[in-house]
C-alpha atoms as a PDB file:
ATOM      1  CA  UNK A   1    -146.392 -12.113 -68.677  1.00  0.00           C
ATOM      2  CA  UNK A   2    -144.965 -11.405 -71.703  1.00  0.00           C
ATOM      3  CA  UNK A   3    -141.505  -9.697 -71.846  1.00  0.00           C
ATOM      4  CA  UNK A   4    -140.927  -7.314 -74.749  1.00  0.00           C
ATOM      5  CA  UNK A   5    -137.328  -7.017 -74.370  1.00  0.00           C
ATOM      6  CA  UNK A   6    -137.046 -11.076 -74.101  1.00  0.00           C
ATOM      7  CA  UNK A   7    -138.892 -11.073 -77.410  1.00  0.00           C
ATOM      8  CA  UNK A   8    -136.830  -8.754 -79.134  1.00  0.00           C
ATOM      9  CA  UNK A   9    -133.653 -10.842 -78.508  1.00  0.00           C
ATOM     10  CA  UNK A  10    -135.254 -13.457 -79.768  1.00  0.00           C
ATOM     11  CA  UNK A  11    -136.053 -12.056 -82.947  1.00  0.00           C
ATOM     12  CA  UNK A  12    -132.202 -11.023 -83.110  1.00  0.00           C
ATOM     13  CA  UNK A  13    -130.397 -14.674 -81.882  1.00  0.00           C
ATOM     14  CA  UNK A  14    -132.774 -16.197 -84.858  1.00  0.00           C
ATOM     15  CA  UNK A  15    -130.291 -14.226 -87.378  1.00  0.00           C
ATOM     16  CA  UNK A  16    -127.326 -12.835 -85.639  1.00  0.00           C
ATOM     17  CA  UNK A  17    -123.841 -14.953 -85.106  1.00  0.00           C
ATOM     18  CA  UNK A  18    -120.899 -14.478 -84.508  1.00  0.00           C
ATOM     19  CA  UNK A  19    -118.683 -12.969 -86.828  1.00  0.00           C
ATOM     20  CA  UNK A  20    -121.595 -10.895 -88.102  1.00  0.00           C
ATOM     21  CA  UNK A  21    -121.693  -7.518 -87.914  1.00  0.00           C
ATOM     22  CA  UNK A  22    -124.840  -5.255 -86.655  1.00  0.00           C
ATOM     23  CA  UNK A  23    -126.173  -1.709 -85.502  1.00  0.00           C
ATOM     24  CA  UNK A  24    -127.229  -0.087 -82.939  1.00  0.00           C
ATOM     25  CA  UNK A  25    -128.973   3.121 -84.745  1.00  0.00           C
ATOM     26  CA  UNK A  26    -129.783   4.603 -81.191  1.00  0.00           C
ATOM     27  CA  UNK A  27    -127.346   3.724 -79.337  1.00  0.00           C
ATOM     28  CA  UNK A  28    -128.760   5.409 -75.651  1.00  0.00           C
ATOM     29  CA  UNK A  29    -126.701   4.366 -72.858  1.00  0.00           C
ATOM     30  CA  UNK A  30    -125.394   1.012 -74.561  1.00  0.00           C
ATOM     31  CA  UNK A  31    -127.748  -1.829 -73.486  1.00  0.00           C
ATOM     32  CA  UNK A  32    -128.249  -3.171 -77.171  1.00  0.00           C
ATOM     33  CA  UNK A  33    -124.499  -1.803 -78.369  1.00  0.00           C
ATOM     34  CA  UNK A  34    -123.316  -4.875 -74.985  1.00  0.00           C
ATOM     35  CA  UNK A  35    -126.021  -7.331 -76.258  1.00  0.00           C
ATOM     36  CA  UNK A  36    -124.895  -6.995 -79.921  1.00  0.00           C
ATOM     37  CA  UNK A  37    -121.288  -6.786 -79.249  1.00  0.00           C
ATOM     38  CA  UNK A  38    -121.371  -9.854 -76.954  1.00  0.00           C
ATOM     39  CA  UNK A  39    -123.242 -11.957 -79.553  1.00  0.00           C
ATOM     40  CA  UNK A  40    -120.973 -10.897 -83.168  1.00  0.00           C
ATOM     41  CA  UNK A  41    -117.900 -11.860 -80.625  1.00  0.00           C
ATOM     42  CA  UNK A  42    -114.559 -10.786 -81.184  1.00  0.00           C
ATOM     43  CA  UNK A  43    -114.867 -11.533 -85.274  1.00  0.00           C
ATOM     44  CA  UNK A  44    -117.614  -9.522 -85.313  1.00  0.00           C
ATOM     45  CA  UNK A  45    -118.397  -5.438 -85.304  1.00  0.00           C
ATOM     46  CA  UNK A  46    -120.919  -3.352 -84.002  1.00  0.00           C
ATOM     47  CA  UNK A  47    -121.978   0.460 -84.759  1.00  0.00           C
ATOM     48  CA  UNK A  48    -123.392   2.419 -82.441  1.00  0.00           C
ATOM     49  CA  UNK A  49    -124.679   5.784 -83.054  1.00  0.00           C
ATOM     50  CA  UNK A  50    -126.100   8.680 -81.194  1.00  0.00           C
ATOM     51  CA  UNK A  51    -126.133  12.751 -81.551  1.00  0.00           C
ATOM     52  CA  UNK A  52    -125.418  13.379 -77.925  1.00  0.00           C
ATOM     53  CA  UNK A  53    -121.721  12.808 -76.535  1.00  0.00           C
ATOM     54  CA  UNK A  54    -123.439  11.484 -73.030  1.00  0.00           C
ATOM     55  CA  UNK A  55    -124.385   8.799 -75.127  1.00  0.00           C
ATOM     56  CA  UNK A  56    -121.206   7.936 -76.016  1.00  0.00           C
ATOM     57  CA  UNK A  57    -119.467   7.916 -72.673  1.00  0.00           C
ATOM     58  CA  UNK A  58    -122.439   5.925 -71.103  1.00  0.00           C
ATOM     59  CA  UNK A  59    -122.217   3.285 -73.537  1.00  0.00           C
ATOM     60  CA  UNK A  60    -118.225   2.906 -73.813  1.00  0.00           C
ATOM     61  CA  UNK A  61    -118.519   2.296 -69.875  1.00  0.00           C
ATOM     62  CA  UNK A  62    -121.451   0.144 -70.026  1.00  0.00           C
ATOM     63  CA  UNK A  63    -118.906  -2.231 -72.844  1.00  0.00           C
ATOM     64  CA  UNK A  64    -115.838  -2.055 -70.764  1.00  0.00           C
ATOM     65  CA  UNK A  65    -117.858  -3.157 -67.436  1.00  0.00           C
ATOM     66  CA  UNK A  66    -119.214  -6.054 -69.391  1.00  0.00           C
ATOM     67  CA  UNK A  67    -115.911  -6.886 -71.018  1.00  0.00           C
ATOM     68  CA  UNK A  68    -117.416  -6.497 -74.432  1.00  0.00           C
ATOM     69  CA  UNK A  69    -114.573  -7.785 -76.987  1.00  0.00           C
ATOM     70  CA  UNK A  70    -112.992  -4.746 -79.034  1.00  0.00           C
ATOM     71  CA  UNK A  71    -115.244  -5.232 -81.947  1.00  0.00           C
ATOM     72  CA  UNK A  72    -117.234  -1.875 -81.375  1.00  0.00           C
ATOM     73  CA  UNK A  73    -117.390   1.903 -83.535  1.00  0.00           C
ATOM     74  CA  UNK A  74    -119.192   4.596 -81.373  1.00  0.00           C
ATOM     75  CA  UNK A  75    -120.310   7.311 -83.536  1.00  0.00           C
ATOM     76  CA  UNK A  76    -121.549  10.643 -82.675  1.00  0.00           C
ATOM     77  CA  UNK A  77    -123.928  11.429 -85.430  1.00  0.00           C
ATOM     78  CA  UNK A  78    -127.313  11.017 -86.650  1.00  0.00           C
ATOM     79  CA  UNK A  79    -128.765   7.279 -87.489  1.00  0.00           C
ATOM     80  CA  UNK A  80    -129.538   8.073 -90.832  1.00  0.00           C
ATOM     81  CA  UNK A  81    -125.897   9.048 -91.549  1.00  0.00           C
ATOM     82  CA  UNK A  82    -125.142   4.959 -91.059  1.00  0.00           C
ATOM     83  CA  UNK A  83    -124.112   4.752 -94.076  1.00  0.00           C
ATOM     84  CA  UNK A  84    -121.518   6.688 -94.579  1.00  0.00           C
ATOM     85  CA  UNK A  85    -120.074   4.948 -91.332  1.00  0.00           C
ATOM     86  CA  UNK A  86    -121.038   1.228 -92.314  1.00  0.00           C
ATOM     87  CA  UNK A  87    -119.881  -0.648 -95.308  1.00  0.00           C
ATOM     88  CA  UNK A  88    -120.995  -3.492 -96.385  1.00  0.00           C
ATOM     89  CA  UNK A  89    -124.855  -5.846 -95.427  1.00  0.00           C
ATOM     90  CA  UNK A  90    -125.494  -6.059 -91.257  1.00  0.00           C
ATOM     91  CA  UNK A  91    -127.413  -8.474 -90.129  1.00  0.00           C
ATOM     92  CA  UNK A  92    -129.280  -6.806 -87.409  1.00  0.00           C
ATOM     93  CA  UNK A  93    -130.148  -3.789 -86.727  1.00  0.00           C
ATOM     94  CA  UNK A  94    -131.466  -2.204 -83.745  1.00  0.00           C
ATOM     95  CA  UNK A  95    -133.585   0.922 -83.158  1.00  0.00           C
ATOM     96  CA  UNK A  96    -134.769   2.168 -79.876  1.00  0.00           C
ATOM     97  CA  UNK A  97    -136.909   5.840 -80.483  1.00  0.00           C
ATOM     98  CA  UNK A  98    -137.458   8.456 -78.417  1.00  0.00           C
ATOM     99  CA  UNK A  99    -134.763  10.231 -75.904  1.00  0.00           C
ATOM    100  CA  UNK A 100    -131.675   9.519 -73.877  1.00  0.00           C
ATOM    101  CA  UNK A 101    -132.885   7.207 -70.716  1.00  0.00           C
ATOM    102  CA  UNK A 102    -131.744   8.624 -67.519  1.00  0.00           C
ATOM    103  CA  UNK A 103    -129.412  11.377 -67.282  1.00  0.00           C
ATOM    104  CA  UNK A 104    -130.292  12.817 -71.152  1.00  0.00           C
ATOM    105  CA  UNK A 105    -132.335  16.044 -72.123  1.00  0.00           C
ATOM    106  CA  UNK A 106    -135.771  14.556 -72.590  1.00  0.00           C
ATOM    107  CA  UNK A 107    -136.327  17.477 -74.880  1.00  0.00           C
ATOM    108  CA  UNK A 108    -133.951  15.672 -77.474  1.00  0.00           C
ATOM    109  CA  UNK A 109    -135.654  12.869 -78.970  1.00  0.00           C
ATOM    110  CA  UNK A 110    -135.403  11.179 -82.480  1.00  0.00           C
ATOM    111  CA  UNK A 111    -137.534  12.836 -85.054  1.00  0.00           C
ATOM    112  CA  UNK A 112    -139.510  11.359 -88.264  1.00  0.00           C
ATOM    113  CA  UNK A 113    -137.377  13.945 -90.359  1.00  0.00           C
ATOM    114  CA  UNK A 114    -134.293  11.419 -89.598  1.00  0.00           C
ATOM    115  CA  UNK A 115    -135.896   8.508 -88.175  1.00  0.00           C
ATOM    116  CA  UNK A 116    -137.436   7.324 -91.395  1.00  0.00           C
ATOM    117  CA  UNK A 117    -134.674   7.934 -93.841  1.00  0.00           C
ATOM    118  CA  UNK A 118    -132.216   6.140 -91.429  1.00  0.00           C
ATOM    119  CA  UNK A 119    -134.881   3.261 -91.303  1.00  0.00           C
ATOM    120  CA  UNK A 120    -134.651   3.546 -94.924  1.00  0.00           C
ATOM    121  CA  UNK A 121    -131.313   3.138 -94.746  1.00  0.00           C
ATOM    122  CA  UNK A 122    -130.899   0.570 -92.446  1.00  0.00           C
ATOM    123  CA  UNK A 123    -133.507  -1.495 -94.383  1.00  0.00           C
ATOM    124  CA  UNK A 124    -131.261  -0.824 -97.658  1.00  0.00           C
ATOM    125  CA  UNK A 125    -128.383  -2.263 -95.613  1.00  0.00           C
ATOM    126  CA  UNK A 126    -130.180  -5.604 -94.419  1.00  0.00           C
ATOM    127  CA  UNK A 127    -128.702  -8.598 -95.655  1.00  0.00           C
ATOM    128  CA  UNK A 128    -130.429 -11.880 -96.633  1.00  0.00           C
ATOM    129  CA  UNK A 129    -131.697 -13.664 -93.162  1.00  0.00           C
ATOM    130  CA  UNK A 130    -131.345 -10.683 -91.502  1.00  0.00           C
ATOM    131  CA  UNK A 131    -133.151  -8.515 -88.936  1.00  0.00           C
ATOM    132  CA  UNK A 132    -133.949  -4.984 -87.963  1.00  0.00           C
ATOM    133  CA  UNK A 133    -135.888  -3.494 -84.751  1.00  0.00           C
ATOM    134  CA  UNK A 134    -137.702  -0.758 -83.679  1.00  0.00           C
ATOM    135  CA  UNK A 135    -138.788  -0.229 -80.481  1.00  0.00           C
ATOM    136  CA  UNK A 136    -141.502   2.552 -80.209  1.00  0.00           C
ATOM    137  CA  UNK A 137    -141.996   5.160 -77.468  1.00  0.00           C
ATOM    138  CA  UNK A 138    -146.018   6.558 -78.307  1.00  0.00           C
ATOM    139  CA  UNK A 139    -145.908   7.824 -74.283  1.00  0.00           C
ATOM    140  CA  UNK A 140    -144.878  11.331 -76.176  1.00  0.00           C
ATOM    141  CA  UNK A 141    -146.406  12.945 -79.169  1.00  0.00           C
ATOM    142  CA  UNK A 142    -143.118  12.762 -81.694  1.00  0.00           C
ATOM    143  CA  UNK A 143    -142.752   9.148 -80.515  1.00  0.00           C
ATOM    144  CA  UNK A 144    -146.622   8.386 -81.300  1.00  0.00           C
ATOM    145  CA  UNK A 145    -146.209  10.315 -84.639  1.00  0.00           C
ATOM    146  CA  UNK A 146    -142.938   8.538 -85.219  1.00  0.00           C
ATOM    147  CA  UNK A 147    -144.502   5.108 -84.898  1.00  0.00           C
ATOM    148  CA  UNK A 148    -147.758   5.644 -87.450  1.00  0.00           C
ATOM    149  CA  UNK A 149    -145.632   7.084 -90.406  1.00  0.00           C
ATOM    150  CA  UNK A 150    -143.264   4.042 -89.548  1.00  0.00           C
ATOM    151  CA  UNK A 151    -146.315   1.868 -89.872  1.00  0.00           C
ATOM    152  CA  UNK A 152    -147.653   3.481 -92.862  1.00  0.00           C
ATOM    153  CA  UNK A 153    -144.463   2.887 -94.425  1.00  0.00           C
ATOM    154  CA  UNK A 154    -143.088  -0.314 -93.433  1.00  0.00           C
ATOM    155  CA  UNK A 155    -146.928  -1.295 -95.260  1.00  0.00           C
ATOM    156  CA  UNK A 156    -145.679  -0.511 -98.675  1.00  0.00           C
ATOM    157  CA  UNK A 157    -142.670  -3.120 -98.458  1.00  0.00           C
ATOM    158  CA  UNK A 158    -142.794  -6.129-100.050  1.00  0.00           C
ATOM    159  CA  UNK A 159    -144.101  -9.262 -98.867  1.00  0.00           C
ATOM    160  CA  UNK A 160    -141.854 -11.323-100.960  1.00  0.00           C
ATOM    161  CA  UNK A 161    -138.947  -9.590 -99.716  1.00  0.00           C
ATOM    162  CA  UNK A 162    -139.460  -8.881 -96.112  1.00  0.00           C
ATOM    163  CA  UNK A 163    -141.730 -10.067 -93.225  1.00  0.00           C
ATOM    164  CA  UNK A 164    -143.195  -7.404 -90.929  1.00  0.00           C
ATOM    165  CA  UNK A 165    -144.560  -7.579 -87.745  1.00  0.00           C
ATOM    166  CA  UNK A 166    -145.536  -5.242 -84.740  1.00  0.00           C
ATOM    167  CA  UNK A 167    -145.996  -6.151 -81.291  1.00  0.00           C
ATOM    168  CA  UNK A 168    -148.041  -4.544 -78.952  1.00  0.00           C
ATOM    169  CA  UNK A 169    -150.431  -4.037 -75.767  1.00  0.00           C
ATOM    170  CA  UNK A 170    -153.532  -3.203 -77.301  1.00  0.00           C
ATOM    171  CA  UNK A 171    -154.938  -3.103 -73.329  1.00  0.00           C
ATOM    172  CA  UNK A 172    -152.210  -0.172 -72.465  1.00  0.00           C
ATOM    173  CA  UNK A 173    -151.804   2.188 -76.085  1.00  0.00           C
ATOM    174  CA  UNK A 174    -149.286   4.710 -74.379  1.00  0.00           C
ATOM    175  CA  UNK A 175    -146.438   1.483 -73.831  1.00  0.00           C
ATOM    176  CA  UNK A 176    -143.531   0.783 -75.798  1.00  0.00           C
ATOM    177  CA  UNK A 177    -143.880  -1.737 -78.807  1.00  0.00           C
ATOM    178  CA  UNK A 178    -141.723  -2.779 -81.085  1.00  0.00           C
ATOM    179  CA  UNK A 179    -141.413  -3.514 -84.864  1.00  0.00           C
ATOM    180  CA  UNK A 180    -139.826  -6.429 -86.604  1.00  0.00           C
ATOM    181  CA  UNK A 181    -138.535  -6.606 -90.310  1.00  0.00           C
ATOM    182  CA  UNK A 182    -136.759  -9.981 -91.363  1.00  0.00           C
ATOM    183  CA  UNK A 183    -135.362 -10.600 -94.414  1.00  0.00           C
ATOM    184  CA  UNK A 184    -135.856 -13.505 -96.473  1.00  0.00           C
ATOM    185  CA  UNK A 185    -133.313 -15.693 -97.362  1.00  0.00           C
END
């Protein structure tokens, strides 16, 4: 059976080392904030944002129980303020739409009027061999919205630049899927 999440990593350990440093756009309660923090190592740096202080607390827990080196920036505010956070290229970049798992207001999800200029943005800040995410929630009607103008736009981008894939059950529509931009080197 094939395991989305598995495949995502993937994608990211084909780019990512340590010493590098990457974001996690929406950050949620931390699961890609560990994974990325645990692969750039203690040269490396991770930002992780969200707009809701939960997210925060969940995630600085969820680094200290994994004993995540001290190479992490938790940022309350919106994903497509990154870069006034971030200097410099990242290479990887993760994006995981929709709300707060668990314990956050389902009524506060990420919205197309930020999600595409912070995927703009994140794109902008994509270094050569590099990677960026985006994992897709269509189970709501922002999230399904969210992932067609995503689609429609990540279409325009240069095939000499970037490759772009989507991955997908076409047997079960209303699942998760996620997006894939590389860079070329």
């Amino acid at each position: 059976m094939l395991d989305l999440l598995s495949l995502q990593k993937t994608f990211i350990l084909a780019h990512l080392r340590e010493g590098d440093r990457a974001v996690d756009f929406t950050m949620g309660n931390g699961y890609d904030t560990v994974f990325l923090s645990q692969t750039v190592g203690s040269t490396g740096e991770v930002y992780a944002f969200d707009i809701q202080p939960p997210a925060l607390h969940s995630t600085a827990a969820n680094l200290l129980k994994n004993g995540c080196p001290d190479n992490w920036h938790l940022i309350c505010a919106s994903h497509d303020r990154a870069p006034e956070f971030v200097s410099g290229k990242i290479k990887a970049g993760m994006f995981n739409l929709g709300y707060l798992p668990g314990n956050g207001n389902k009524h506060v999800t990420t919205k197309r009027t930020t999600t595409l200029p912070a995927v703009q943005n994140a794109i902008a800040m994509l270094d050569d061999d590099a990677v960026l995410l985006i994992a897709v929630y269509p189970g709501h009607p922002e999230g399904e919205l969210e992932g067609k103008e995503l689609a429609q736009y990540l279409a325009t981008l240069s095939r000499f630049r970037y490759t772009i894939a989507q991955f997908r059950m076409l047997n079960s529509p209303t699942s998760p899927y996620f997006m894939v931009i590389e860079t070329k080197a």
